[in-house]
Protein backbone atom coordinates (compact mmCIF):
# COMPACT_ATOMS: atom_id res chain seq x y z
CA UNK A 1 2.72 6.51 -45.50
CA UNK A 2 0.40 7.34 -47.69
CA UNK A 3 -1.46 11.01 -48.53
CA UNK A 4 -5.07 10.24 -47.08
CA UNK A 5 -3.16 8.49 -43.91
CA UNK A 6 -0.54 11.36 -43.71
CA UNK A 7 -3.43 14.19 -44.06
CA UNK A 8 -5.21 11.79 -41.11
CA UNK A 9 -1.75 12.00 -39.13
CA UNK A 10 -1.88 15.70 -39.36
CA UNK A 11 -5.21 16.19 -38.74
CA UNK A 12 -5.28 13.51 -35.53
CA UNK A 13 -1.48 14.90 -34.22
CA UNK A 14 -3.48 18.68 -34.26
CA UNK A 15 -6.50 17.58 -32.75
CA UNK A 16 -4.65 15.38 -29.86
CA UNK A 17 -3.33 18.95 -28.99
CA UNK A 18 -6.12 20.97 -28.49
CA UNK A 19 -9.12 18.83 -28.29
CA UNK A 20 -12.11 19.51 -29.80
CA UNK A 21 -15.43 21.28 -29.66
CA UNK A 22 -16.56 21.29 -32.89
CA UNK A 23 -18.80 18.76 -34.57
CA UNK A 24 -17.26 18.92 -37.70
CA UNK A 25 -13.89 17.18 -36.24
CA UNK A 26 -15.97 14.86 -34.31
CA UNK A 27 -17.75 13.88 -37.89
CA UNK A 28 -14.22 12.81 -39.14
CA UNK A 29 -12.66 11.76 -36.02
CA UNK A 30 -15.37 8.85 -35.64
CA UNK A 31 -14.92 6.80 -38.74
CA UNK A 32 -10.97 7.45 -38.29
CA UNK A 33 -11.37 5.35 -35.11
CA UNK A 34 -14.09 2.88 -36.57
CA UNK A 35 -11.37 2.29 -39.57
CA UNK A 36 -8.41 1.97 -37.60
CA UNK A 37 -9.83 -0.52 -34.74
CA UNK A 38 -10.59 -2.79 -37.63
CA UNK A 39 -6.46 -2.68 -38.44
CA UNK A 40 -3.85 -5.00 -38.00
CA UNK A 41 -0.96 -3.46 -38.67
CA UNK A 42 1.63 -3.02 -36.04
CA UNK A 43 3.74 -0.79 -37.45
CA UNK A 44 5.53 1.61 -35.11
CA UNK A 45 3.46 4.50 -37.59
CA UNK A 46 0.05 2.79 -36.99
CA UNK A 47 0.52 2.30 -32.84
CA UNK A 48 1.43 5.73 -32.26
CA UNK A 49 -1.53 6.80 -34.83
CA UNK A 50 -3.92 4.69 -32.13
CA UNK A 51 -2.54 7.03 -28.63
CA UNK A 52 -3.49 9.91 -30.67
CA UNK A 53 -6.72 8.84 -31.16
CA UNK A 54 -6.77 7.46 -27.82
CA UNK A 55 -6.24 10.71 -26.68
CA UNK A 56 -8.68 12.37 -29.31
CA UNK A 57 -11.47 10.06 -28.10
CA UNK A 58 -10.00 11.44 -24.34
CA UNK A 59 -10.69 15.12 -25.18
CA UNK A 60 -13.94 15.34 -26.25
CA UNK A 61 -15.04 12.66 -23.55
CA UNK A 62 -13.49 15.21 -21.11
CA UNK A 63 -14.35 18.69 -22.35
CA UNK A 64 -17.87 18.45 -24.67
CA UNK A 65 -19.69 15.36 -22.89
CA UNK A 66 -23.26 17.34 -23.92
CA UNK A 67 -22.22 17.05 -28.02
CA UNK A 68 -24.39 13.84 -28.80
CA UNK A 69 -25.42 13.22 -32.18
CA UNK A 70 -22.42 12.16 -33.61
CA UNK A 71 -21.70 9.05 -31.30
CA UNK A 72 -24.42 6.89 -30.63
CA UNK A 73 -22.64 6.48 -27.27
CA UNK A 74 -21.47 10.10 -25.80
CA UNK A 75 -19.53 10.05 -22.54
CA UNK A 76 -21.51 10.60 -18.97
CA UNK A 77 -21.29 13.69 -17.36
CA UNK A 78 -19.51 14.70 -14.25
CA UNK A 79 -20.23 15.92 -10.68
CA UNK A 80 -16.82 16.50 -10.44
CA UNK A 81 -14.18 19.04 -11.61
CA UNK A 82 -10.60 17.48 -12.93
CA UNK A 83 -7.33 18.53 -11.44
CA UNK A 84 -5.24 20.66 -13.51
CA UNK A 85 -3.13 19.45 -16.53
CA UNK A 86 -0.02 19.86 -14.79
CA UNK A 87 -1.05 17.70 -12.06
CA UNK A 88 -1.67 14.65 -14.94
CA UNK A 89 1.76 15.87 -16.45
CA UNK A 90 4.02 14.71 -12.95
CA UNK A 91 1.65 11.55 -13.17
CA UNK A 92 2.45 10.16 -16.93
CA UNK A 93 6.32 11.00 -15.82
CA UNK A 94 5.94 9.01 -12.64
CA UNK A 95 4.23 6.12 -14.67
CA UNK A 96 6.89 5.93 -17.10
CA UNK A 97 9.71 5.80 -14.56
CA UNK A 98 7.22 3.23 -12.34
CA UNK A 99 7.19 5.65 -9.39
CA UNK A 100 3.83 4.49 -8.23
CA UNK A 101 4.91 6.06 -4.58
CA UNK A 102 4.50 10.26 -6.42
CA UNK A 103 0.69 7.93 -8.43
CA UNK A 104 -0.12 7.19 -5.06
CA UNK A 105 0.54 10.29 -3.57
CA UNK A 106 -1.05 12.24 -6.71
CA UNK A 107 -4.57 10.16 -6.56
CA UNK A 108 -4.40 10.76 -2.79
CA UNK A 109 -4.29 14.81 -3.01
CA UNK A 110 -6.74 14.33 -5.74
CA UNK A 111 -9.38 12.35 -4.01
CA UNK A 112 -8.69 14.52 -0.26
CA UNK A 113 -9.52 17.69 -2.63
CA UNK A 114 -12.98 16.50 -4.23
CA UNK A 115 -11.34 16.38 -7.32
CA UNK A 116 -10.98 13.75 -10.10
CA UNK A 117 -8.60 13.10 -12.10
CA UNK A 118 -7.37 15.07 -15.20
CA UNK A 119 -8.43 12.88 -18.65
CA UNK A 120 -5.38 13.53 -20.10
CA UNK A 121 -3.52 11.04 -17.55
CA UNK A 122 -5.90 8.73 -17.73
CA UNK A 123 -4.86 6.59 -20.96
CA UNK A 124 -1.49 5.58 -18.33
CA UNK A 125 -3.14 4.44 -15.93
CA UNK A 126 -5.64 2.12 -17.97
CA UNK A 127 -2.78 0.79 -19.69
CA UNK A 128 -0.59 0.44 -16.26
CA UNK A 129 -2.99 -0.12 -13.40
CA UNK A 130 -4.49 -3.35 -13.56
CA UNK A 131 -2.01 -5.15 -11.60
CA UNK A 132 -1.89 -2.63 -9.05
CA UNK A 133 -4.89 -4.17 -6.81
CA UNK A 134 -4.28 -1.89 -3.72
CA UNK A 135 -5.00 0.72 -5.92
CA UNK A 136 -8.44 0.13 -6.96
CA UNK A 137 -10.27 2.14 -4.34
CA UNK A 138 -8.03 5.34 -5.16
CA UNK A 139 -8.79 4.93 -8.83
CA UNK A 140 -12.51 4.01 -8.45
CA UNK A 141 -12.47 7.88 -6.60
CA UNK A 142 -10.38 9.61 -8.84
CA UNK A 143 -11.45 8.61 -12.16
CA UNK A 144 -14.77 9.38 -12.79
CA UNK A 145 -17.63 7.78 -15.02
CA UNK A 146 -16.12 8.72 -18.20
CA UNK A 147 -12.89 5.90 -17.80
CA UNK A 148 -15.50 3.01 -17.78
CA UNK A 149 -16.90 4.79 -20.57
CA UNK A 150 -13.27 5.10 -22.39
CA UNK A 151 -12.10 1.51 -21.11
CA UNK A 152 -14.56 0.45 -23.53
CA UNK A 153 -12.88 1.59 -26.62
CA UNK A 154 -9.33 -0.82 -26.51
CA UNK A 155 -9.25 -3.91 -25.60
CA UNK A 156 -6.04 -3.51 -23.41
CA UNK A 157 -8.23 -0.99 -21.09
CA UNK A 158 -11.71 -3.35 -20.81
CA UNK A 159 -10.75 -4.66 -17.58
CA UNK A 160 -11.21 -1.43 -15.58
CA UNK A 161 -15.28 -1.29 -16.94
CA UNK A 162 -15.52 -5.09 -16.39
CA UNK A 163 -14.49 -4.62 -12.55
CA UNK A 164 -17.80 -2.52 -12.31
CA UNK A 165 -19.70 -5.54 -13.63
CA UNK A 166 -22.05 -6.87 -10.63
CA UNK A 167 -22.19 -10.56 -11.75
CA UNK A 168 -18.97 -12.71 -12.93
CA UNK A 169 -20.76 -14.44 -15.70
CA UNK A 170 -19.26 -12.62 -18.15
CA UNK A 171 -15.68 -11.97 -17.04
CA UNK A 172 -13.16 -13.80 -18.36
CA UNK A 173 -10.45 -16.29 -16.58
CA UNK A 174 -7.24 -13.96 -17.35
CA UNK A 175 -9.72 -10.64 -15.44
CA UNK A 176 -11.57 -12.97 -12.98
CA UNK A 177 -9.04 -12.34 -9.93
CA UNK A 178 -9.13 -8.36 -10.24
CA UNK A 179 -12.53 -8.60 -10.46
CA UNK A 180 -12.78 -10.69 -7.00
CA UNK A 181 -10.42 -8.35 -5.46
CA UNK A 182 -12.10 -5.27 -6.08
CA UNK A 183 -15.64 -6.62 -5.16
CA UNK A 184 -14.16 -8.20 -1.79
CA UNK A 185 -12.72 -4.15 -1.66
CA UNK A 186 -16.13 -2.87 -2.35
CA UNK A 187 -18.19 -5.14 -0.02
CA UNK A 188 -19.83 -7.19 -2.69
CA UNK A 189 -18.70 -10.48 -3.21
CA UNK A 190 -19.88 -14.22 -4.92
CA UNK A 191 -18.20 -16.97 -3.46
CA UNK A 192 -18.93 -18.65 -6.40
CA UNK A 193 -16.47 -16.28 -8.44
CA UNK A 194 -13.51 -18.10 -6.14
CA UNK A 195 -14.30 -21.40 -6.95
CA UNK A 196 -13.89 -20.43 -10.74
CA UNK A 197 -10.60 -19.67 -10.02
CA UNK A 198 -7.21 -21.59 -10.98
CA UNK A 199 -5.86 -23.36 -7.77
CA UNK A 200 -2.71 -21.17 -8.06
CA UNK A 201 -4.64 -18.01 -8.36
CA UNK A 202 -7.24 -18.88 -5.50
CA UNK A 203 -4.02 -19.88 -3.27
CA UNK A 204 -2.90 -16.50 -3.68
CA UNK A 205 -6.25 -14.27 -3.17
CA UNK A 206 -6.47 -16.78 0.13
CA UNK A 207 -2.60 -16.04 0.94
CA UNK A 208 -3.00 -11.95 0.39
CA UNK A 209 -6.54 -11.84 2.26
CA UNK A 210 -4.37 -13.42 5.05
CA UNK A 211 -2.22 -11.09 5.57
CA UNK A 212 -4.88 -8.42 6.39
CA UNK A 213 -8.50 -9.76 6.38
CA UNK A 214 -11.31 -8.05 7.18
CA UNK A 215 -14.33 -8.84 9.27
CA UNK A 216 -16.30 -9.38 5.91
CA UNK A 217 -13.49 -12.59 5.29
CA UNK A 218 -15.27 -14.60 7.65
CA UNK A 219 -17.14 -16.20 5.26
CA UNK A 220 -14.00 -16.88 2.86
CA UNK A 221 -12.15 -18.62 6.12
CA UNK A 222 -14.99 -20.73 6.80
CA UNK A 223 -15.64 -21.92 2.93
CA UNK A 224 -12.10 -22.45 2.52
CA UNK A 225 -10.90 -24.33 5.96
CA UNK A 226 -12.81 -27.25 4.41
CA UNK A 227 -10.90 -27.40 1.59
CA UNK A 228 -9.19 -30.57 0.62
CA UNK A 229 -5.56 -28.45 -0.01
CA UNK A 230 -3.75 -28.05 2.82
CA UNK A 231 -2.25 -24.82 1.27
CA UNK A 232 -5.59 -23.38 1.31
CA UNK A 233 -6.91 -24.49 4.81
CA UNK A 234 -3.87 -23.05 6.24
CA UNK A 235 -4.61 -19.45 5.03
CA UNK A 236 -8.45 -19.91 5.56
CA UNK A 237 -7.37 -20.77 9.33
CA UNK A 238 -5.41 -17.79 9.74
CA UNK A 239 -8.12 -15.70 7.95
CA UNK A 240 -10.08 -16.91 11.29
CA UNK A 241 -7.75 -16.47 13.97
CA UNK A 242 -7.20 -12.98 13.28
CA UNK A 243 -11.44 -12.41 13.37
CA UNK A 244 -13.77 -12.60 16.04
CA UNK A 245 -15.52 -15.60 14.47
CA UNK A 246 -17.54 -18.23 15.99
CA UNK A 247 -14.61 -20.42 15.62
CA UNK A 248 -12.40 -18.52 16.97
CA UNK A 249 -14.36 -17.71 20.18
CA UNK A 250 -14.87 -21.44 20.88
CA UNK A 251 -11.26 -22.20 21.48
CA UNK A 252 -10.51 -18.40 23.53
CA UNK A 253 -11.49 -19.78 26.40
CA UNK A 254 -9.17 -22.36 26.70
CA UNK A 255 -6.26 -19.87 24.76
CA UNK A 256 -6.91 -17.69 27.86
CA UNK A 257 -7.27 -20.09 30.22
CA UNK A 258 -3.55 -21.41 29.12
CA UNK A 259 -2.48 -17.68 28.79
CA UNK A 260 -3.13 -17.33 32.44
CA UNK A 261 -1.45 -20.63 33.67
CA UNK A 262 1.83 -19.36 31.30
CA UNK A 263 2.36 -16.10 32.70
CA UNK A 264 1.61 -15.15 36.44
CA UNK A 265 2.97 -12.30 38.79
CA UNK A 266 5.32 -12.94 41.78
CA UNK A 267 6.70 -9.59 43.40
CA UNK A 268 6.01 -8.25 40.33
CA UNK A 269 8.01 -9.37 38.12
CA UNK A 270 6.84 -11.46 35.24
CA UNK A 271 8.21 -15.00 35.00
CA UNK A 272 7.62 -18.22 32.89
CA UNK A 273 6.10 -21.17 34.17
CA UNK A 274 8.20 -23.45 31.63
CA UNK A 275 6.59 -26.88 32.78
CA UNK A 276 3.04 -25.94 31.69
CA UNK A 277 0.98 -29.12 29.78
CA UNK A 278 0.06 -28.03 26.06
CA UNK A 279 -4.11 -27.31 26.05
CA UNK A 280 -6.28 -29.68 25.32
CA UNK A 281 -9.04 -26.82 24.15
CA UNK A 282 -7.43 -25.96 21.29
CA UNK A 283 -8.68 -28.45 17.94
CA UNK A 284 -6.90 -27.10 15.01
CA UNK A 285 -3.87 -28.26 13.54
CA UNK A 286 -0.94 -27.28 14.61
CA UNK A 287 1.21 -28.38 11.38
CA UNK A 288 0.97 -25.28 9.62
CA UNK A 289 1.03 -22.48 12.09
CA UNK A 290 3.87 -20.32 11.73
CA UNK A 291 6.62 -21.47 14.00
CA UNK A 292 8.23 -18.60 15.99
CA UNK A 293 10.36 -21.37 18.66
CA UNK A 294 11.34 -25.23 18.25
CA UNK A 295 8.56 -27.64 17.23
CA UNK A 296 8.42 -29.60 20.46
CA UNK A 297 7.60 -26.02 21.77
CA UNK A 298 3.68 -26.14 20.05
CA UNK A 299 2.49 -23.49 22.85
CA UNK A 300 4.37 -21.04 22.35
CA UNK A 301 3.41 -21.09 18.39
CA UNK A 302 -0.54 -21.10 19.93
CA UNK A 303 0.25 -18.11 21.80
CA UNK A 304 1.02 -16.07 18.85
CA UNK A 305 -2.88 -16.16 18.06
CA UNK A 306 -3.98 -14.46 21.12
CA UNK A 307 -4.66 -10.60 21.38
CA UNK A 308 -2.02 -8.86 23.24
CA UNK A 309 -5.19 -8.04 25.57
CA UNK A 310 -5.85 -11.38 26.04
CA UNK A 311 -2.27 -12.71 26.92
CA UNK A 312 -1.78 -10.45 29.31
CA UNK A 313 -5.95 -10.46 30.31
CA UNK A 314 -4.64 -11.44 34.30
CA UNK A 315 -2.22 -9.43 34.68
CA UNK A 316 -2.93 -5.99 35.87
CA UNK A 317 -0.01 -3.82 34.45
CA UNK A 318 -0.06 -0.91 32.34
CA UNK A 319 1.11 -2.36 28.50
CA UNK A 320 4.41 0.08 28.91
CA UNK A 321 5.38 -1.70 32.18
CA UNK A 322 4.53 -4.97 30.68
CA UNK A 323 6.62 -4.29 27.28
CA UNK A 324 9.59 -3.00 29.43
CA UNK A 325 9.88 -5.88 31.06
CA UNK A 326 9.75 -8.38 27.85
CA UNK A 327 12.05 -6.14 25.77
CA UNK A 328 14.91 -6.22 29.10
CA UNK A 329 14.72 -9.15 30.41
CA UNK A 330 16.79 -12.66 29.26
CA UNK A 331 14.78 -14.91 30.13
CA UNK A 332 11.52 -13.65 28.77
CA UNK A 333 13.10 -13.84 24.76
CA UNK A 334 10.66 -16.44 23.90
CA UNK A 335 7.61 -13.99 25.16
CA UNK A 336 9.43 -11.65 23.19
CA UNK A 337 9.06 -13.13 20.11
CA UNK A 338 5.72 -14.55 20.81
CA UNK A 339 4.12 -10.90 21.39
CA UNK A 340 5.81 -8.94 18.31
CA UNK A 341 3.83 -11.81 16.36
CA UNK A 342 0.53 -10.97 17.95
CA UNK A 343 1.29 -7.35 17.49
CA UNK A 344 1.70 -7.88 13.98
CA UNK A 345 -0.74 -10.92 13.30
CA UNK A 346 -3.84 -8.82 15.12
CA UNK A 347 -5.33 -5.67 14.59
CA UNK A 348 -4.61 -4.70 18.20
CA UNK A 349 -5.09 -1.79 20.56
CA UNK A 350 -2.45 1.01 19.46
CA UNK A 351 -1.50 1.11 22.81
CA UNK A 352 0.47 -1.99 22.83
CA UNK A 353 2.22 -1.52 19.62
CA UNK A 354 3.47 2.07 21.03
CA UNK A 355 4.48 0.93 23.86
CA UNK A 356 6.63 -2.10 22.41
CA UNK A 357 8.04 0.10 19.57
CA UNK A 358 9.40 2.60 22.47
CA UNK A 359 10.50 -0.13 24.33
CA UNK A 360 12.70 -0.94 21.08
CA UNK A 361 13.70 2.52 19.96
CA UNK A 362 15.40 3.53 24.01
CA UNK A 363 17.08 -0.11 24.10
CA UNK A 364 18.35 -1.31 20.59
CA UNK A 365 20.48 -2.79 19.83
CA UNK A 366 20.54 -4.45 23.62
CA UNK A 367 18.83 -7.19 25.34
CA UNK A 368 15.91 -8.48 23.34
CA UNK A 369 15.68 -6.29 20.65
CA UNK A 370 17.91 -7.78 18.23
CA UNK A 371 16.27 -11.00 18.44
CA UNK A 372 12.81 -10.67 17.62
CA UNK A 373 11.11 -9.06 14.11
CA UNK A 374 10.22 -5.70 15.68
CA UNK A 375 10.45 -4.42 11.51
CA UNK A 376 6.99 -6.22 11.05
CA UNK A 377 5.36 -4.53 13.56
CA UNK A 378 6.79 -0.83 12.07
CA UNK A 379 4.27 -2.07 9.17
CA UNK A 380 1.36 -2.48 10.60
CA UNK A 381 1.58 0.75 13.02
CA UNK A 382 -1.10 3.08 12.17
CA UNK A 383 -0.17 7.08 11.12
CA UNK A 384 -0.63 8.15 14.56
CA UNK A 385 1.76 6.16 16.09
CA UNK A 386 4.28 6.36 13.30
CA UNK A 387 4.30 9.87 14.03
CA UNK A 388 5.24 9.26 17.69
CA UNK A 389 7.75 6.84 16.87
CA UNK A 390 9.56 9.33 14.47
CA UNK A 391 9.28 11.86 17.40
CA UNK A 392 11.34 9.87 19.32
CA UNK A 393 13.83 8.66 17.07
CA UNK A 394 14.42 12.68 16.53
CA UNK A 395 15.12 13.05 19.72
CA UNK A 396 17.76 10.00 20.51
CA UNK A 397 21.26 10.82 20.87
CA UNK A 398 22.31 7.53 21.03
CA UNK A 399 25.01 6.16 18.05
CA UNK A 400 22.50 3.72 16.38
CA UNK A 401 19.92 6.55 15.40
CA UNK A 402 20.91 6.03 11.69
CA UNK A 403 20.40 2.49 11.97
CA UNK A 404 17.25 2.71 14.11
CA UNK A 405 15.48 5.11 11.89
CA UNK A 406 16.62 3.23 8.21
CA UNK A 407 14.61 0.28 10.19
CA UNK A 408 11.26 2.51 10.21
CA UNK A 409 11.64 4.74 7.10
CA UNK A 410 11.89 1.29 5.55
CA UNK A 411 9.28 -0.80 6.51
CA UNK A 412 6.52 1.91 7.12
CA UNK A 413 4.09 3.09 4.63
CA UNK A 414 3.16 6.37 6.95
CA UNK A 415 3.44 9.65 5.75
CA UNK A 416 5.43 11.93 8.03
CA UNK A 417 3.97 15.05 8.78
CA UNK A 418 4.99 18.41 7.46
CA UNK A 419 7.09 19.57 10.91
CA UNK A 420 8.67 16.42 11.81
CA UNK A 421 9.66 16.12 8.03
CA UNK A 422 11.54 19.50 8.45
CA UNK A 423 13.12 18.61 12.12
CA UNK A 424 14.20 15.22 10.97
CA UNK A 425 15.75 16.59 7.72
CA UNK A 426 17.22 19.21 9.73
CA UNK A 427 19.15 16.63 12.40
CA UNK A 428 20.27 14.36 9.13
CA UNK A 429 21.48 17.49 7.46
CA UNK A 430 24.11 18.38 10.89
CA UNK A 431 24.54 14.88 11.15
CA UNK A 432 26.28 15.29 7.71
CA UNK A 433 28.35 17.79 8.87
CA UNK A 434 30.09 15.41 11.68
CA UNK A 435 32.52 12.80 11.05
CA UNK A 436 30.15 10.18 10.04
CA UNK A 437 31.30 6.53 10.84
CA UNK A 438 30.68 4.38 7.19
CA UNK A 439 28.02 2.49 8.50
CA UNK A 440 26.50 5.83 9.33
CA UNK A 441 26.92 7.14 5.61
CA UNK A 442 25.25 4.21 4.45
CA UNK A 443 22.37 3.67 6.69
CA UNK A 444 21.67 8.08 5.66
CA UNK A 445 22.33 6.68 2.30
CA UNK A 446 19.32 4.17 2.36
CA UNK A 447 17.35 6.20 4.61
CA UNK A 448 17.05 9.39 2.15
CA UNK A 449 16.08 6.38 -0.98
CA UNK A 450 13.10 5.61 1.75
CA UNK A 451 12.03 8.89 2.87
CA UNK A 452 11.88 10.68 -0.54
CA UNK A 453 8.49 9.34 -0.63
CA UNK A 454 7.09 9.43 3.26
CA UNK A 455 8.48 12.93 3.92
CA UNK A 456 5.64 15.82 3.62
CA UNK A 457 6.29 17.57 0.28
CA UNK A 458 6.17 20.71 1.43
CA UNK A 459 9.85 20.00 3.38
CA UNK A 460 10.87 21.17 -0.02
CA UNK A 461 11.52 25.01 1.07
CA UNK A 462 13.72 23.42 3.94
CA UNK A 463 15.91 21.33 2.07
CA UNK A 464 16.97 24.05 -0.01
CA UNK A 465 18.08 26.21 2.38
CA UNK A 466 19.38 23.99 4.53
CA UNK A 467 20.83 22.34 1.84
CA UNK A 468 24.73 20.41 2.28
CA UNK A 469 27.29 19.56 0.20
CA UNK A 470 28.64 16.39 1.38
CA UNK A 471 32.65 15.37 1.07
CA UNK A 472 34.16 14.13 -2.29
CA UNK A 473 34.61 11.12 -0.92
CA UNK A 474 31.10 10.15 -0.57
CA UNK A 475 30.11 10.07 -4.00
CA UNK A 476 27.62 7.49 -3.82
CA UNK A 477 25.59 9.29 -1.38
CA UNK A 478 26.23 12.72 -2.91
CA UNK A 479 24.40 11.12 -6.32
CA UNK A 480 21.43 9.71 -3.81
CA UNK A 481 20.96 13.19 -2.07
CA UNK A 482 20.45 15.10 -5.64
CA UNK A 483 17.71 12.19 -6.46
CA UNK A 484 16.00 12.65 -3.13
CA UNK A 485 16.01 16.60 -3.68
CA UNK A 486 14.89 16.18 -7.49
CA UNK A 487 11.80 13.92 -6.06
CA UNK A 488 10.90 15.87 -3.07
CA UNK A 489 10.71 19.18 -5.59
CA UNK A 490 8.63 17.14 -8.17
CA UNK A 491 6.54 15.86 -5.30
CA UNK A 492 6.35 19.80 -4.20
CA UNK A 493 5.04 21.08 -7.56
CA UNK A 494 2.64 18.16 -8.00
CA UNK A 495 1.09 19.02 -4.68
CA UNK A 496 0.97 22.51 -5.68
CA UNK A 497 -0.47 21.77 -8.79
CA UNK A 498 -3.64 20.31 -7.47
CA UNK A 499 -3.64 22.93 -4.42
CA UNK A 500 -3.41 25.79 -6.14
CA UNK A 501 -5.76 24.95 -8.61
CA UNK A 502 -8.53 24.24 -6.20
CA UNK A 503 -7.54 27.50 -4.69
């Protein structure tokens, strides 16, 4: 390396330290980074010369936005304060290992505490988060003016100031998708923008809107159900059965009208009138609806599109007696199935969705519960009912609890509060202190890998001093108990970070 680069290194290593407030390093930090832009050399000397002034460039941005004079372009000001540099710290090493659970979690506590995030983390994210769509709003909250301002300086980090473009015109093919997935996010979107997109790429926006549209869709479904793929009128059509659209409300009638012929009431017990004609009301194709029961069987698939509400719209029983009666009895498997799928496939009333779960958790693994999805319902359940579900499960004695409770640590995305995460950590930690069958070992095994990131941080205190040594024998879940303490502590201190610093 040679002396002026070398007295650069040391001058740009120094600064990247500290950061700066003086005008005289921001006089010879600027043409360092006009000079070095212009370079091509990817040595391993020259890319690791760049993060430093990556993170040069970060410092001022963050500490001396008012110093102007010396870039014709000085970074905005902020409203609000950044979380502390420890907090960023936990971030960059959850980045690196691809923990986006403790990002999550971080941006989260951030955003809940009118904070934004600390510039020093920010460089990670811009180089990691693009992909990470579901993201977006937590970002857009946490990062403040000054990362479209920074995005602007590499190439590699562009695509977070292009998302806050308002017209496509100018974004290019390889950004156009993140751009149409954060305006659709923000409320603000050109339908035009879709049509630019690759056939593959359009497929997939249609196929992930889909699985949870909003009422703003609408217009996608409609555009799209007139589409000459059949790949993309099948998602558009799903898009509106799942909203109250105009479409959608002129086949109900008939739906309901069939609903009420399929199930009736006689001494009140629900049976299944299995010679009903399939309804002539309903005009869209059939071929592509997902198929829950044989082919020949097309009503039972239509059935899956109704509300739970307006299945059961004649019948006047309480959704618990209702869901107690599917879950038991034989011959009602097929309604089985066909309300999980509306549970899952509609934004419904809580109160079904509680109701079935319970149903689930006092029976498994008898009757029906073993042969519908009841897993894809534990997704959609909101936090309040995820917290009543893990209630329960605390309280069963039964000998499938392990297995029962890996099933909802690991398809929910709820976080459980702070006192059930210290009573259920408290019955898994005698439970390991029984003779545990192997299947047991290995569901607590898979459980702990799930809840390291749903349990409330602040279980932390808990788990130390409740804290048990498992037998020699089990040293696969011996090594998985150490990682879930190690991430529940670094999850404790993280929180504390930003806490404490509000404080």
């Amino acid at each position: 390396m040679s002396d002026h680069i070398s007295s650069d290194w040391d001058f740009l290593l120094e600064l990247s330290k500290k950061g700066t407030t003086s005008c005289e390093d921001r006089s010879r930090l600027d043409p360092l980074l006009n000079s070095y832009e212009l370079s091509t050399d990817n040595t391993f000397e020259i890319k690791f010369f760049r993060a430093l002034v990556a993170v040069s460039i970060l410092s001022r941005a963050a500490f001396q936005p008012s110093l102007s004079g010396i870039n014709p372009n000085p970074a905005p000001t902020e409203d609000l304060v950044p979380a502390s540099k420890k907090s960023s710290d936990v971030i960059i090493e959850a980045l690196a290992f691809k923990e986006w659970e403790i990002v999550e979690e971080a941006l989260r506590i951030i955003k809940s505490q009118k904070r934004r995030l600390h510039p020093w983390a920010l460089p990670a994210l811009l180089d990691h988060g693009q992909s990470h769509t579901n993201q977006y709003p937590l970002f857009a909250a946490t990062f403040g003016e000054r990362a479209i301002w920074l995005a602007n300086f590499r190439s590699e980090w562009r695509w977070w100031s292009q998302l806050h473009q308002d017209s496509a015109e100018t974004i290019t093919e390889d950004e156009l998708i993140y751009w149409i997935q954060w305006q659709r996010l923000r409320g603000h979107l050109e339908m035009m923008a879709i049509d630019r997109l690759a056939v593959t790429d359009r497929i997939k926006l249609l196929q992930e809107i889909s699985q949870r549209p909003m009422d703003r869709d609408a217009a996608i479904g409609q555009r799209y159900l007139k589409s000459s793929r059949a790949k993309e009128r099948k998602y558009a059509l799903s898009i509106l059965l799942q909203l109250d659209t105009q479409e959608y409300r002129q086949n109900i009638t008939s739906m309901e009208d069939f609903a009420r012929q399929f199930i009736t009431i006689r001494k009140a017990v629900i049976y299944l009138n299995q010679k009903v004609p399939r309804p002539s009301g309903f005009s869209f194709s059939t071929h592509d609806l997902p198929q829950v029961m044989p082919k020949d069987e097309v009503f039972w698939r239509l059935l899956t599109f109704l509300k739970p509400d307006q299945i059961f719209k004649h019948i006047d029983f309480t959704p618990e007696v209702i869901c107690n009666q599917i879950v038991e009895k034989d011959r009602l498997k097929p309604l089985c199935h066909i309300l999980v799928e509306a549970l899952t496939r509609h934004r419904s009333p809580v109160k079904w969705q509680e109701a079935m779960m319970l149903q689930w958790l006092k029976i498994y693994p008898d009757k029906n519960t073993i042969l519908a999805p009841f897993e894809k319902i534990v997704k959609v359940l909101d936090h309040n009912v995820t917290q009543v579900l893990i209630t329960a499960l605390i309280e069963d004695t039964t000998e499938y609890f392990t297995t029962k409770l890996l099933i909802v640590v690991a398809n929910t995305k709820q976080y459980v509060n702070r006192d059930l995460s210290i009573a259920l950590m408290d019955k898994i930690f005698r439970l390991l202190t029984t003779n545990l069958s192997r299947t047991g070992v290995n569901d607590i095994g898979e459980v702990l890998q799930h809840a390291q990131y749903l349990l409330d941080p602040r279980v932390n205190n808990s788990i130390i001093a409740n804290w048990v040594e498992v037998d020699y024998r089990y040293q696969r879940l011996a090594k998985i108990m150490l990682e879930f303490r190690d991430t529940i502590k670094r999850r404790s201190i993280l929180l504390a970070s930003i806490i404490e610093d509000v404080s």
